[in-house]
PDB file of N, CA and C in Angstrom:
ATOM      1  N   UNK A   1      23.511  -0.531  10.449  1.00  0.00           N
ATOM      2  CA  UNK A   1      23.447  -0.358  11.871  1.00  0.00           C
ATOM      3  C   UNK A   1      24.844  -0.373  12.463  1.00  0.00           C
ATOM      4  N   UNK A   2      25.416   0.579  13.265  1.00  0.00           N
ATOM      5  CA  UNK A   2      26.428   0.806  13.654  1.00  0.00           C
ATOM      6  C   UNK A   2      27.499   0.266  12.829  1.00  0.00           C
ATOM      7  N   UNK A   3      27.302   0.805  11.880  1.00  0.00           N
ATOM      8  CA  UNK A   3      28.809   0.786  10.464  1.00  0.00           C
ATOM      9  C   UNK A   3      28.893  -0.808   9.729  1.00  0.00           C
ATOM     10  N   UNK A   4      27.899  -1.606  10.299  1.00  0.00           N
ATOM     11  CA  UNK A   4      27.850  -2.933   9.921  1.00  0.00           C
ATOM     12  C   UNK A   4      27.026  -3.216   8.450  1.00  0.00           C
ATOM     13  N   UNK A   5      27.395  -3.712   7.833  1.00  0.00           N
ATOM     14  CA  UNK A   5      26.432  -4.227   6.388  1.00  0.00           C
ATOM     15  C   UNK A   5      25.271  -4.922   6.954  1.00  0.00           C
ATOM     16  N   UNK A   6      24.091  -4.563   6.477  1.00  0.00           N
ATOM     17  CA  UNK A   6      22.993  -5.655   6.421  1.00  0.00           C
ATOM     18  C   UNK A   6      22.790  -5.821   4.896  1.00  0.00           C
ATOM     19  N   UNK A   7      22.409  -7.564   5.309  1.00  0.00           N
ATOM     20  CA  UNK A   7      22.125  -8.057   3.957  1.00  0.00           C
ATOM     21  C   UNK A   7      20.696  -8.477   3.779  1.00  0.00           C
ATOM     22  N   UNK A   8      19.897  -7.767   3.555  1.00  0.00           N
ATOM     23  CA  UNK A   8      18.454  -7.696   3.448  1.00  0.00           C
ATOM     24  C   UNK A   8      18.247  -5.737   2.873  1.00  0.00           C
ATOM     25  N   UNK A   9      16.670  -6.075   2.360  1.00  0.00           N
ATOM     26  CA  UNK A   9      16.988  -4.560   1.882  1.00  0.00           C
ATOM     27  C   UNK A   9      15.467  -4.325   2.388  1.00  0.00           C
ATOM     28  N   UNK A  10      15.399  -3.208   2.624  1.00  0.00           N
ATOM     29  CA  UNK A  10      14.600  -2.219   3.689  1.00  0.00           C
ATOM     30  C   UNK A  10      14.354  -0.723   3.089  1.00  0.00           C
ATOM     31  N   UNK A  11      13.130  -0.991   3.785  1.00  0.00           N
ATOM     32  CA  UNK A  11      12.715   0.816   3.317  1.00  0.00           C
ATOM     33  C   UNK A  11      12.541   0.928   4.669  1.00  0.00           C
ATOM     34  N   UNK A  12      13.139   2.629   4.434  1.00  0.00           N
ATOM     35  CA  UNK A  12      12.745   3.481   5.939  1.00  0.00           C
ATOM     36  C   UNK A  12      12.044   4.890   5.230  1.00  0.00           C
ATOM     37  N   UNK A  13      11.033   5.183   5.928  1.00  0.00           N
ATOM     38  CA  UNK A  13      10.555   6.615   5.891  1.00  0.00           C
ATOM     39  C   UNK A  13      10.462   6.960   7.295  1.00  0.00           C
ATOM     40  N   UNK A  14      10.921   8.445   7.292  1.00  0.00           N
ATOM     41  CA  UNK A  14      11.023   8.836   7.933  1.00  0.00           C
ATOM     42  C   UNK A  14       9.845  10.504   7.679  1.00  0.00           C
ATOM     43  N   UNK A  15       9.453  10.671   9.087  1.00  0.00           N
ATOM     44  CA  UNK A  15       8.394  12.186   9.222  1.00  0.00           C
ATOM     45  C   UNK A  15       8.373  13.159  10.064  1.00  0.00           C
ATOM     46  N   UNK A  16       8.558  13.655   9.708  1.00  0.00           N
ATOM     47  CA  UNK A  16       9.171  14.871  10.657  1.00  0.00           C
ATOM     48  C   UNK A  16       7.441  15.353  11.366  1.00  0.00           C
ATOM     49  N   UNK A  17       6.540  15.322  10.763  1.00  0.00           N
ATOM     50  CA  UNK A  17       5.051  15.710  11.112  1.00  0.00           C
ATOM     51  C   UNK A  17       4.530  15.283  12.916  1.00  0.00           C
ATOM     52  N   UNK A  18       3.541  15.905  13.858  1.00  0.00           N
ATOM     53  CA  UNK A  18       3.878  15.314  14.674  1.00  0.00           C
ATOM     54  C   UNK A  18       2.220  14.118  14.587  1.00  0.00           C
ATOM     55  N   UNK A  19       1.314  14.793  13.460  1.00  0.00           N
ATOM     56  CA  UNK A  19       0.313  13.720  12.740  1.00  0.00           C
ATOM     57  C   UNK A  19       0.533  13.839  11.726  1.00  0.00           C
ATOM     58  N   UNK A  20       1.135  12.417  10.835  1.00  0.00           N
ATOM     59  CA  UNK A  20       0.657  12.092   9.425  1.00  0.00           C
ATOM     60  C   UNK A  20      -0.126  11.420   9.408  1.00  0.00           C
ATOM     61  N   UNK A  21      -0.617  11.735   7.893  1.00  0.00           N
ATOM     62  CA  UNK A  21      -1.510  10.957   7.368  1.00  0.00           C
ATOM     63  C   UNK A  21      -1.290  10.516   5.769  1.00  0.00           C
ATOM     64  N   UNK A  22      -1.153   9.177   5.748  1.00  0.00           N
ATOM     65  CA  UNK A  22      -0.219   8.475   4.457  1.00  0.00           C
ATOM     66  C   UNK A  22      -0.369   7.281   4.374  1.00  0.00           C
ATOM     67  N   UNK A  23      -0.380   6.968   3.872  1.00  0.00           N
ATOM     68  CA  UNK A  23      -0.628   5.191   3.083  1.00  0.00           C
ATOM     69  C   UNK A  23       0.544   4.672   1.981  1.00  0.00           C
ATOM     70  N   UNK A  24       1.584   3.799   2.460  1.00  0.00           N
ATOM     71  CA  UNK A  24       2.327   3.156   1.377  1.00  0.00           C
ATOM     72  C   UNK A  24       1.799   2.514   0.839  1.00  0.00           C
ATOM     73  N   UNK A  25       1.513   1.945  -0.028  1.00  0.00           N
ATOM     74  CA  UNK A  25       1.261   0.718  -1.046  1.00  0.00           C
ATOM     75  C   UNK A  25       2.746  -0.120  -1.885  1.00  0.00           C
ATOM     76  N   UNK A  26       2.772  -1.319  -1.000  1.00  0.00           N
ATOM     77  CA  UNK A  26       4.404  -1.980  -1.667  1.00  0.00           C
ATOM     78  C   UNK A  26       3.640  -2.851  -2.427  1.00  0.00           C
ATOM     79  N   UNK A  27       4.293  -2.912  -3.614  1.00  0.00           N
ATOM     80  CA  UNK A  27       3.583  -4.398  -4.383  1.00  0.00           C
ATOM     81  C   UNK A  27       5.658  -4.633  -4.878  1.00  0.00           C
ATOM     82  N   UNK A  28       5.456  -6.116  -4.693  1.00  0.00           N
ATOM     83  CA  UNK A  28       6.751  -6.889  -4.848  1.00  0.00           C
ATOM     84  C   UNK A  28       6.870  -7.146  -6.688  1.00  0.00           C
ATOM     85  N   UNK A  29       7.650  -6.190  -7.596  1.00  0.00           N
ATOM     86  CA  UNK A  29       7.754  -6.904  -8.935  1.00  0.00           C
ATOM     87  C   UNK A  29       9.252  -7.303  -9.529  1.00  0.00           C
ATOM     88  N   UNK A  30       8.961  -8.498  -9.819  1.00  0.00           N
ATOM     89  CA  UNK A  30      10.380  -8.879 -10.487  1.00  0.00           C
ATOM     90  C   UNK A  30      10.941  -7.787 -11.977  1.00  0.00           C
ATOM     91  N   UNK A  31      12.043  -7.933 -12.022  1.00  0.00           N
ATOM     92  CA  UNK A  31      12.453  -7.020 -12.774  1.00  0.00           C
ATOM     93  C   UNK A  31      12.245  -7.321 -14.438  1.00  0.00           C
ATOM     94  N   UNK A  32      11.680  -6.396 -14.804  1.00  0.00           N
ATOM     95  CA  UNK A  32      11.257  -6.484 -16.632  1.00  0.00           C
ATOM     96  C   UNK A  32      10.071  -6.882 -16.611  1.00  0.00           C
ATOM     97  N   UNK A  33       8.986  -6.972 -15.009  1.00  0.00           N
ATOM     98  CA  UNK A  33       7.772  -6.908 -15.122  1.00  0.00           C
ATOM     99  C   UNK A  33       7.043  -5.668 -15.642  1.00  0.00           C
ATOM    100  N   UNK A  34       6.237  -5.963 -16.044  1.00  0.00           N
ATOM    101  CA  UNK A  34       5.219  -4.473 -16.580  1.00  0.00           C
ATOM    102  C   UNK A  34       4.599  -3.922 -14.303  1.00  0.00           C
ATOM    103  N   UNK A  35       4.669  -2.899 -14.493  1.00  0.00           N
ATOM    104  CA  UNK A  35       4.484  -1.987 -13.417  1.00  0.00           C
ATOM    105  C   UNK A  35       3.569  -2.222 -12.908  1.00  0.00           C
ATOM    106  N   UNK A  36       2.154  -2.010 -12.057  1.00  0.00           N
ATOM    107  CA  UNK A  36       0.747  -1.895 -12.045  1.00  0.00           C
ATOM    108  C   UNK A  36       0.413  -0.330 -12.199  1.00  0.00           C
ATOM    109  N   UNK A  37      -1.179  -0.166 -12.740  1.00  0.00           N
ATOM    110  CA  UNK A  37      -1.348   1.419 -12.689  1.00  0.00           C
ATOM    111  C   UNK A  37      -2.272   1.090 -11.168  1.00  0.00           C
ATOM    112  N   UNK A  38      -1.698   2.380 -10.831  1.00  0.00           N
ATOM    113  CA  UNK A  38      -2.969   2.659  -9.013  1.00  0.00           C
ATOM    114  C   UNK A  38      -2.991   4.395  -9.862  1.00  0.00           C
ATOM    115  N   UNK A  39      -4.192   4.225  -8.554  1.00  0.00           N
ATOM    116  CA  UNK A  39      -4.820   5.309  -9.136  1.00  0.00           C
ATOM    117  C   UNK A  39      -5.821   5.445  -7.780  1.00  0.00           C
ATOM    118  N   UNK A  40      -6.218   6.980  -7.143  1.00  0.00           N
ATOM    119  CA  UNK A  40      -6.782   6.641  -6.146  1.00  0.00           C
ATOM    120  C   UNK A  40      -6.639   8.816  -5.567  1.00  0.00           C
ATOM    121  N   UNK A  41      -7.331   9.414  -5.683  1.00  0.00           N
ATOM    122  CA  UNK A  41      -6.995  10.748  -5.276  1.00  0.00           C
ATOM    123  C   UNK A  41      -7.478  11.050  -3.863  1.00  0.00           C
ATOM    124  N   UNK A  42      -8.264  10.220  -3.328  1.00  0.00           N
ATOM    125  CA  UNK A  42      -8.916  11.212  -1.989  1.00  0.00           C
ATOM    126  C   UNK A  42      -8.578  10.309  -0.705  1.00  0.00           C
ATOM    127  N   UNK A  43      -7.804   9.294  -0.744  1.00  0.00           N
ATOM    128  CA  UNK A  43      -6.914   8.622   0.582  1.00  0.00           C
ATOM    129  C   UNK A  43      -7.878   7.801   0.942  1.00  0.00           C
ATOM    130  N   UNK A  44      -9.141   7.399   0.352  1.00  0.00           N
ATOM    131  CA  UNK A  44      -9.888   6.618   1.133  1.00  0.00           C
ATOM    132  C   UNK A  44     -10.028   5.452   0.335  1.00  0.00           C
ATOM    133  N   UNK A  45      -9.464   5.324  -0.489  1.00  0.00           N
ATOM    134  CA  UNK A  45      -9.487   4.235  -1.623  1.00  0.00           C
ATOM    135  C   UNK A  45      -8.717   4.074  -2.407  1.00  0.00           C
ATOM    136  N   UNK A  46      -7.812   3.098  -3.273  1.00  0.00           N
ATOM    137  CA  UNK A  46      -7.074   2.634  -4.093  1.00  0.00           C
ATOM    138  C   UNK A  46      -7.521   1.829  -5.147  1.00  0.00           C
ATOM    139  N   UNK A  47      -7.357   2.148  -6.191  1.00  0.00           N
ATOM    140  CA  UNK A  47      -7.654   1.217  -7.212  1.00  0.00           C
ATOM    141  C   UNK A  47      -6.201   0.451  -7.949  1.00  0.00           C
ATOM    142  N   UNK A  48      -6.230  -0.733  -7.650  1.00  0.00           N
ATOM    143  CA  UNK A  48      -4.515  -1.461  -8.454  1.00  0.00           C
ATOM    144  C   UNK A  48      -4.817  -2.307  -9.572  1.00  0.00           C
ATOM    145  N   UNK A  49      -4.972  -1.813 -11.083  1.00  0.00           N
ATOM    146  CA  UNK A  49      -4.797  -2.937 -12.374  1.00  0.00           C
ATOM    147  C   UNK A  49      -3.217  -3.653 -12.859  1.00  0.00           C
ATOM    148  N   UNK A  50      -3.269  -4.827 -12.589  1.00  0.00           N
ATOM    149  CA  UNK A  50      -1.775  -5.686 -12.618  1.00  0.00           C
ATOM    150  C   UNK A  50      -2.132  -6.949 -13.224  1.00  0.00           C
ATOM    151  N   UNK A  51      -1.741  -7.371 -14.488  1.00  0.00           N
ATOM    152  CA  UNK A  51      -1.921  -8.518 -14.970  1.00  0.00           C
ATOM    153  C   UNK A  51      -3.395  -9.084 -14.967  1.00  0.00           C
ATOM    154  N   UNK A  52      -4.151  -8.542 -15.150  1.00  0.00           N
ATOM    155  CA  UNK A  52      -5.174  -8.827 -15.540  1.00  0.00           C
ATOM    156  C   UNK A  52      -6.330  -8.733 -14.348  1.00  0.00           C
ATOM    157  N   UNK A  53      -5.743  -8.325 -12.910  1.00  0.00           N
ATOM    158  CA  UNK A  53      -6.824  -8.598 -12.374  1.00  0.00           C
ATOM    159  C   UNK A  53      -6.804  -6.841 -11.842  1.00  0.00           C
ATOM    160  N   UNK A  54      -7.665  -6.720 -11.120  1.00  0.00           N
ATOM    161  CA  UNK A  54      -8.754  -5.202 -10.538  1.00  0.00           C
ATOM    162  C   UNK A  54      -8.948  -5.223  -8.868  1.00  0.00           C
ATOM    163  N   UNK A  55      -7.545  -4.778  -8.560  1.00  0.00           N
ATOM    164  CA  UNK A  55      -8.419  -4.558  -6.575  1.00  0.00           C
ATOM    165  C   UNK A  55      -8.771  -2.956  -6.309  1.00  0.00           C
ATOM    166  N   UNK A  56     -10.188  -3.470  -5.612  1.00  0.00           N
ATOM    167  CA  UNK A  56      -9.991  -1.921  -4.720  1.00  0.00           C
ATOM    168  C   UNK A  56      -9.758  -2.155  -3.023  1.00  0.00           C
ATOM    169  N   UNK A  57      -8.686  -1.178  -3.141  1.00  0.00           N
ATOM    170  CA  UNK A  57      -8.556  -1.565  -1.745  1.00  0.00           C
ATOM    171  C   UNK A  57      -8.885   0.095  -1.271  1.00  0.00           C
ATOM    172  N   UNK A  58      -9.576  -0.443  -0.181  1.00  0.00           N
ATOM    173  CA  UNK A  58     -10.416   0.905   0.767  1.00  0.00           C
ATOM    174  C   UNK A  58     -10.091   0.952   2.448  1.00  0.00           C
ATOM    175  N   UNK A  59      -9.763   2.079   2.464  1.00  0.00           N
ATOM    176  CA  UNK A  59      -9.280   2.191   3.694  1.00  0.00           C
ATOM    177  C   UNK A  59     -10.558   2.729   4.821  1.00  0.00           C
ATOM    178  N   UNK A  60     -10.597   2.613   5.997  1.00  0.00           N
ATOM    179  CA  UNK A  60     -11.409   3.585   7.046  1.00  0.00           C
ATOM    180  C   UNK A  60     -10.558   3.382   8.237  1.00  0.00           C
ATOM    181  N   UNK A  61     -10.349   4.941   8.403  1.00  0.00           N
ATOM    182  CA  UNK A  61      -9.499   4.944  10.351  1.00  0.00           C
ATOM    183  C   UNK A  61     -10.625   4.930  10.805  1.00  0.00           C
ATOM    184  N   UNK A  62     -10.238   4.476  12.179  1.00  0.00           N
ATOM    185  CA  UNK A  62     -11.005   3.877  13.224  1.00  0.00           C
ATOM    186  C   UNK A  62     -10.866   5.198  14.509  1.00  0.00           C
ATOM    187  N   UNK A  63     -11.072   5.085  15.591  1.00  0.00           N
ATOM    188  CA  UNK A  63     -11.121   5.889  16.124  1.00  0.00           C
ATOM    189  C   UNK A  63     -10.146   5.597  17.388  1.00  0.00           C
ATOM    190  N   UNK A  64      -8.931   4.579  17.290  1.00  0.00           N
ATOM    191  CA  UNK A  64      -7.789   4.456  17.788  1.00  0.00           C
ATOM    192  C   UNK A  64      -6.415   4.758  16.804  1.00  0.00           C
ATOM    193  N   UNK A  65      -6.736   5.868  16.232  1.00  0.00           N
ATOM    194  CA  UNK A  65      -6.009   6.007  15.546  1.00  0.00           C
ATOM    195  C   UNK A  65      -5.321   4.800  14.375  1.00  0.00           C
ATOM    196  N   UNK A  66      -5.886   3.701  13.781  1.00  0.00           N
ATOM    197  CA  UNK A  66      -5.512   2.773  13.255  1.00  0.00           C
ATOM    198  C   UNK A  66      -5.886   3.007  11.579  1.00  0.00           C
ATOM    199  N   UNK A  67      -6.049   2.128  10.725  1.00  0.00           N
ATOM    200  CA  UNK A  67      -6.844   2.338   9.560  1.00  0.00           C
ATOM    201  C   UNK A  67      -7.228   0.993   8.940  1.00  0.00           C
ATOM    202  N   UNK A  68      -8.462   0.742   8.716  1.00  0.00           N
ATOM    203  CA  UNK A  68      -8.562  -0.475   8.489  1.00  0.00           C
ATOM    204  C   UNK A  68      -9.141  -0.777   7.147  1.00  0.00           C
ATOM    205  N   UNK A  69      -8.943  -1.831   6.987  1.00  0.00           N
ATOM    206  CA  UNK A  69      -9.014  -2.020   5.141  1.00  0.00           C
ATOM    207  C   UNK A  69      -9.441  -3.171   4.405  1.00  0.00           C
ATOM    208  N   UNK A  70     -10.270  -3.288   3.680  1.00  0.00           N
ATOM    209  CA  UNK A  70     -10.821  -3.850   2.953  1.00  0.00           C
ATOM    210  C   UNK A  70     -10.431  -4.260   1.291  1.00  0.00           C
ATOM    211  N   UNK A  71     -10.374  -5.124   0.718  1.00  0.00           N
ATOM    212  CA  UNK A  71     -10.253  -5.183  -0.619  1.00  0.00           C
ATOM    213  C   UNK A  71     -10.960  -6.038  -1.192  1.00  0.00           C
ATOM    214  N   UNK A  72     -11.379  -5.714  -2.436  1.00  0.00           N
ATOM    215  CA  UNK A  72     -12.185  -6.142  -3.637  1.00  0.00           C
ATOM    216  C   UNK A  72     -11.582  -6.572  -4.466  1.00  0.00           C
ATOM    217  N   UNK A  73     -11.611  -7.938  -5.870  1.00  0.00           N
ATOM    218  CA  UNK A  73     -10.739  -8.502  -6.303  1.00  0.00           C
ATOM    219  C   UNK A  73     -11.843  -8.384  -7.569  1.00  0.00           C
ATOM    220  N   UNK A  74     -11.656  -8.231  -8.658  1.00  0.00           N
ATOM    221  CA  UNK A  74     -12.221  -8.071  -9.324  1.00  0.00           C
ATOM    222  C   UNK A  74     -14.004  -8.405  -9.178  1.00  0.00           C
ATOM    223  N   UNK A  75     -14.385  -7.244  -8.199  1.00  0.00           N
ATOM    224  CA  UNK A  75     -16.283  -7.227  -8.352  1.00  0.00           C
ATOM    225  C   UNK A  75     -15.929  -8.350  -7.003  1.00  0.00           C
ATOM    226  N   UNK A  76     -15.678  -8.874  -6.263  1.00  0.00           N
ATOM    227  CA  UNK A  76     -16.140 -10.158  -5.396  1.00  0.00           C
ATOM    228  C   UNK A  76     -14.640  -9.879  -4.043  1.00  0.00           C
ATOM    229  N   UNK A  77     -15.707  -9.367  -2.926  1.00  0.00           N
ATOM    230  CA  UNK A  77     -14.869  -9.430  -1.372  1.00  0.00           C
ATOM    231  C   UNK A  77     -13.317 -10.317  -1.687  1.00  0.00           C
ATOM    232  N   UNK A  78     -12.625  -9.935  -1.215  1.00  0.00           N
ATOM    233  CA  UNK A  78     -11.382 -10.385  -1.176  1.00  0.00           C
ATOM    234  C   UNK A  78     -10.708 -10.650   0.074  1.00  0.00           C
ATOM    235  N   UNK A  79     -10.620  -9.552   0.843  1.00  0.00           N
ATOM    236  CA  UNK A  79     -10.278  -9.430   2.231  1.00  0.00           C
ATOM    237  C   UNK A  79     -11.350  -8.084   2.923  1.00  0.00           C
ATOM    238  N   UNK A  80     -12.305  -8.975   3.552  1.00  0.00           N
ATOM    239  CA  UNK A  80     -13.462  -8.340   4.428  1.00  0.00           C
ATOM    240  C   UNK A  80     -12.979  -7.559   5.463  1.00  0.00           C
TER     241      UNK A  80
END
């Protein structure tokens, strides 16, 4: 920011679109961790396998333009 160092690290995306439609998924891994596989083709759902456990996380927009989301933790509600 104005030629100054910040010491924190940040993602920016940027979109030129004047509607997107996109979903990040950040998962935090220390380094020389094994990766997670996601997997997920039609934007309305995510599947994340990481160390042994299974989320699905499922999305639905709302009709304020928002998207709201749900996840499953292996077979059992996680975040309703």
């Amino acid at each position: 920011r104005a030629g100054k160092p910040q010491f924190y690290d940040r993602l920016v995306i940027q979109r030129k679109d004047v509607s997107a439609s996109f979903k990040v998924l950040l998962v935090p891994i220390r380094s020389g961790d094994p990766l997670p596989q996601v997997s997920g083709s039609d934007g309305a759902q995510a599947e994340v396998r990481w160390k042994g456990v299974t989320d699905l996380i499922q999305f639905s927009p709302s009709s304020n333009q928002s998207t709201g989301l749900s996840i499953v933790r292996n077979g059992k509600p996680y975040l309703p």
